[in-house]
Protein backbone atom coordinates (compact mmCIF):
# COMPACT_ATOMS: atom_id res chain seq x y z
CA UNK A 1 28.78 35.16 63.87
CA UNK A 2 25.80 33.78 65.24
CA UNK A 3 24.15 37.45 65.64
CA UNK A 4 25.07 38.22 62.24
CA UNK A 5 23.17 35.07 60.55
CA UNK A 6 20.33 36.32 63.00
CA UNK A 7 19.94 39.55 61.34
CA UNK A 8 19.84 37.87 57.56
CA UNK A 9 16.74 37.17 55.88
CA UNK A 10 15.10 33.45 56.74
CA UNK A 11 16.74 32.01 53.22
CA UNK A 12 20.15 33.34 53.46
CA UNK A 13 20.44 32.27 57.17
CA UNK A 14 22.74 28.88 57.43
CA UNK A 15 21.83 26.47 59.63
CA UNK A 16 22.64 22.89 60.85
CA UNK A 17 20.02 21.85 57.46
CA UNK A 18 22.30 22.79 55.36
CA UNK A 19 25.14 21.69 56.76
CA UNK A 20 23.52 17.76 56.52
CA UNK A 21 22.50 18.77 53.22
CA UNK A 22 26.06 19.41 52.01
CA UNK A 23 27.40 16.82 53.62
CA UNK A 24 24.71 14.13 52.34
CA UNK A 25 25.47 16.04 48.78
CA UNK A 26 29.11 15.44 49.13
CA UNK A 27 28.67 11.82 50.38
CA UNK A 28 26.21 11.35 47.37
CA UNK A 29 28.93 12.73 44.72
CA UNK A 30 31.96 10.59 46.50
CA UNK A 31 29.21 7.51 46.61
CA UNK A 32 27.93 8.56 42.82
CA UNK A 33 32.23 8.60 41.69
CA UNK A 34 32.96 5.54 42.68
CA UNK A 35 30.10 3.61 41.55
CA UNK A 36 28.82 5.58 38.29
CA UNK A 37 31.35 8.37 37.33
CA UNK A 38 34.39 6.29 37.82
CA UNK A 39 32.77 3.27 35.69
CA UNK A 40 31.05 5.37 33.12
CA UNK A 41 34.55 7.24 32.31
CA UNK A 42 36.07 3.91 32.08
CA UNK A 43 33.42 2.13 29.73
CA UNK A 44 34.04 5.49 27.44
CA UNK A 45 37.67 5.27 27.76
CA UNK A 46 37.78 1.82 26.85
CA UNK A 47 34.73 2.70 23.90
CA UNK A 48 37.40 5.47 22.47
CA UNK A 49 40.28 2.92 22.79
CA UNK A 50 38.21 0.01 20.82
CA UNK A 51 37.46 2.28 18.52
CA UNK A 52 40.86 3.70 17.93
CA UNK A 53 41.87 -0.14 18.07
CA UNK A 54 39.45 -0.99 15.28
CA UNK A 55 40.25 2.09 13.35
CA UNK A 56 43.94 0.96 12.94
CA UNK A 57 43.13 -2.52 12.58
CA UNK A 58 40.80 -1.57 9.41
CA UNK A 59 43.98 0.42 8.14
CA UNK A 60 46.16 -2.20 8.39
CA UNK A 61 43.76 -4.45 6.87
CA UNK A 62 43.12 -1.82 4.00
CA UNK A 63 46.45 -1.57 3.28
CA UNK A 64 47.29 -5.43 3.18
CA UNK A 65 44.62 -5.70 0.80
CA UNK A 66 45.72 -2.59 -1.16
CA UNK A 67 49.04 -4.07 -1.31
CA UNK A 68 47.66 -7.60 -2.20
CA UNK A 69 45.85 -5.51 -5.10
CA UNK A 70 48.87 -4.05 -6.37
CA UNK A 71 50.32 -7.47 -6.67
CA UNK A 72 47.92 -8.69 -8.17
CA UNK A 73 47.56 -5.93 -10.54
CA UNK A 74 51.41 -6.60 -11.09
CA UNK A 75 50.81 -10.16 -11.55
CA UNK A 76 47.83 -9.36 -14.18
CA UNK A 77 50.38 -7.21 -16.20
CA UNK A 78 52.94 -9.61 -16.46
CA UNK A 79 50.68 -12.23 -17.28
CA UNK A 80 49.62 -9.48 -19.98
CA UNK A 81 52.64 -9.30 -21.40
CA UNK A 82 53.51 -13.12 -21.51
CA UNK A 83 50.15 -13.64 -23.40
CA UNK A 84 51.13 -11.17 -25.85
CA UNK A 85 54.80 -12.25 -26.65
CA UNK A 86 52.87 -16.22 -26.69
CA UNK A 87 50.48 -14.98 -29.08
CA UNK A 88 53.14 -13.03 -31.37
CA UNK A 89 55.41 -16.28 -31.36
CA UNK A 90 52.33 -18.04 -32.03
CA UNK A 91 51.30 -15.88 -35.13
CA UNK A 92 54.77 -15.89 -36.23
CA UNK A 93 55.85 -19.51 -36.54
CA UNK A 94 51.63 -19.83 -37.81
CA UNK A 95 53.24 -17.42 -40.52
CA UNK A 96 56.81 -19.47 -41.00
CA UNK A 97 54.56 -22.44 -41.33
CA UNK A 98 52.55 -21.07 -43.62
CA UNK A 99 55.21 -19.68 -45.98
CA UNK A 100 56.82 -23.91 -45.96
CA UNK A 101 53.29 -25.54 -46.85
CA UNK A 102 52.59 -22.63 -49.95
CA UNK A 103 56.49 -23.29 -51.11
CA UNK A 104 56.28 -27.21 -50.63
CA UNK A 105 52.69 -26.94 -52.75
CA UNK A 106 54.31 -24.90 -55.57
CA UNK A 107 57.22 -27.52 -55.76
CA UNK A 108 55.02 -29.69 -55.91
CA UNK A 109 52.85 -28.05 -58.42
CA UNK A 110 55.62 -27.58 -60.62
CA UNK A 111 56.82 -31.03 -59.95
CA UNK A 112 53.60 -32.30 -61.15
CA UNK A 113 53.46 -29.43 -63.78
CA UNK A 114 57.41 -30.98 -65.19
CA UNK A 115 55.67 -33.85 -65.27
CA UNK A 116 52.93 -33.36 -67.10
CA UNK A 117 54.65 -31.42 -69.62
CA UNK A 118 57.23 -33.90 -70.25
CA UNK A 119 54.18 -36.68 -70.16
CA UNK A 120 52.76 -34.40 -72.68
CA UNK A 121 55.87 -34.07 -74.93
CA UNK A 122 56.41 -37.84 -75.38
CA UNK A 123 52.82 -38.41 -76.02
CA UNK A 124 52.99 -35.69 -78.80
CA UNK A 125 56.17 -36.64 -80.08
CA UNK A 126 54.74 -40.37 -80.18
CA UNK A 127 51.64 -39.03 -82.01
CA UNK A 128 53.56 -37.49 -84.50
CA UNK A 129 55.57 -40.25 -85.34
CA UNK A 130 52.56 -41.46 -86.07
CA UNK A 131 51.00 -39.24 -87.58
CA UNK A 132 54.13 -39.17 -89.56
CA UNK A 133 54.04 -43.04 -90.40
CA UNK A 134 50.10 -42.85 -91.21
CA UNK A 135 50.80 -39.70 -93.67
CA UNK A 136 53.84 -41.75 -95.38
CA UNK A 137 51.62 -44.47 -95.56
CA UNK A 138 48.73 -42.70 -97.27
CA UNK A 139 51.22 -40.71 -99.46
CA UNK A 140 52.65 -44.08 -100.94
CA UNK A 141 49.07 -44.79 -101.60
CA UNK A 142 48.46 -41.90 -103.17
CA UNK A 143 51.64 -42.04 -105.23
CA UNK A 144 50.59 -45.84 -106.11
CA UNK A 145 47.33 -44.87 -107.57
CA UNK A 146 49.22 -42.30 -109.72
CA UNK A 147 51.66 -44.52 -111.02
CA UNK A 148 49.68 -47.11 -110.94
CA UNK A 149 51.97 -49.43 -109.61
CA UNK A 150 53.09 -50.66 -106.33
CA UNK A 151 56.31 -49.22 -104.84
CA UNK A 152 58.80 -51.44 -103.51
């Protein structure tokens, strides 16, 4: 074998160089594994792991708080709906309420009206009388001064 690396060009001939050369290259890669390959794989292993860790973590946070939304959204309807049947049971007994004061002020408007009207009726039925009394009297004058004479 010897003879044959003889008759190779200078550069293709092996020699005890290279054999220190690969073996300081191999010694450099085992050396280089250990301390920076080995390391560096596991700092971007445990990177890719964080991240997947964080990634899930933000989904489980994004669906608590999608879930708290929906209750809340839930919540905000119901309230909704409360308001609206409190504000229709408002406006209705508003309404019945209503309705009682207008009737009590017409019975008492015609109370007052009855009233009045019968008020009215005596007064005019007490003015007449005497109006009644004062025309008698001023027809027995009148009569008198015709006759001449006083009637008994």
């Amino acid at each position: 074998m010897e003879s044959f690396m003889k008759t190779l060009p200078g550069p293709m001939q092996i020699n005890e160089s290279i054999i220190v050369i690969a073996v300081i290259f191999i010694l450099l890669y085992l050396i280089l594994k250990k301390f920076y390959i080995k390391p560096y794989l596991f700092i971007l292993e445990e990177r890719e792991n964080r991240i997947v860790g964080a990634e899930n973590r933000f989904k489980e946070v994004e669906d608590y708080y999608r879930e708290k939304i929906k209750q809340y959204e839930d919540e905000i309807k119901k309230a909704r709906v409360n308001a609206n049947a409190l504000r229709e049971k408002l406006v209705n007994e508003a309404k019945k309420e209503r309705e009682k004061i207008v009737n009590t002020a017409k019975m008492q408007a015609h109370e007052v009206i009855e009233k009045s009207a019968r008020e009215l009726d005596s007064a005019l039925k007490k003015e007449l009388k005497e109006a009644e009394n004062y025309v008698e009297v001023i027809a027995k004058m009148i009569v008198e001064k015709i006759i001449g004479r006083k009637l008994a």
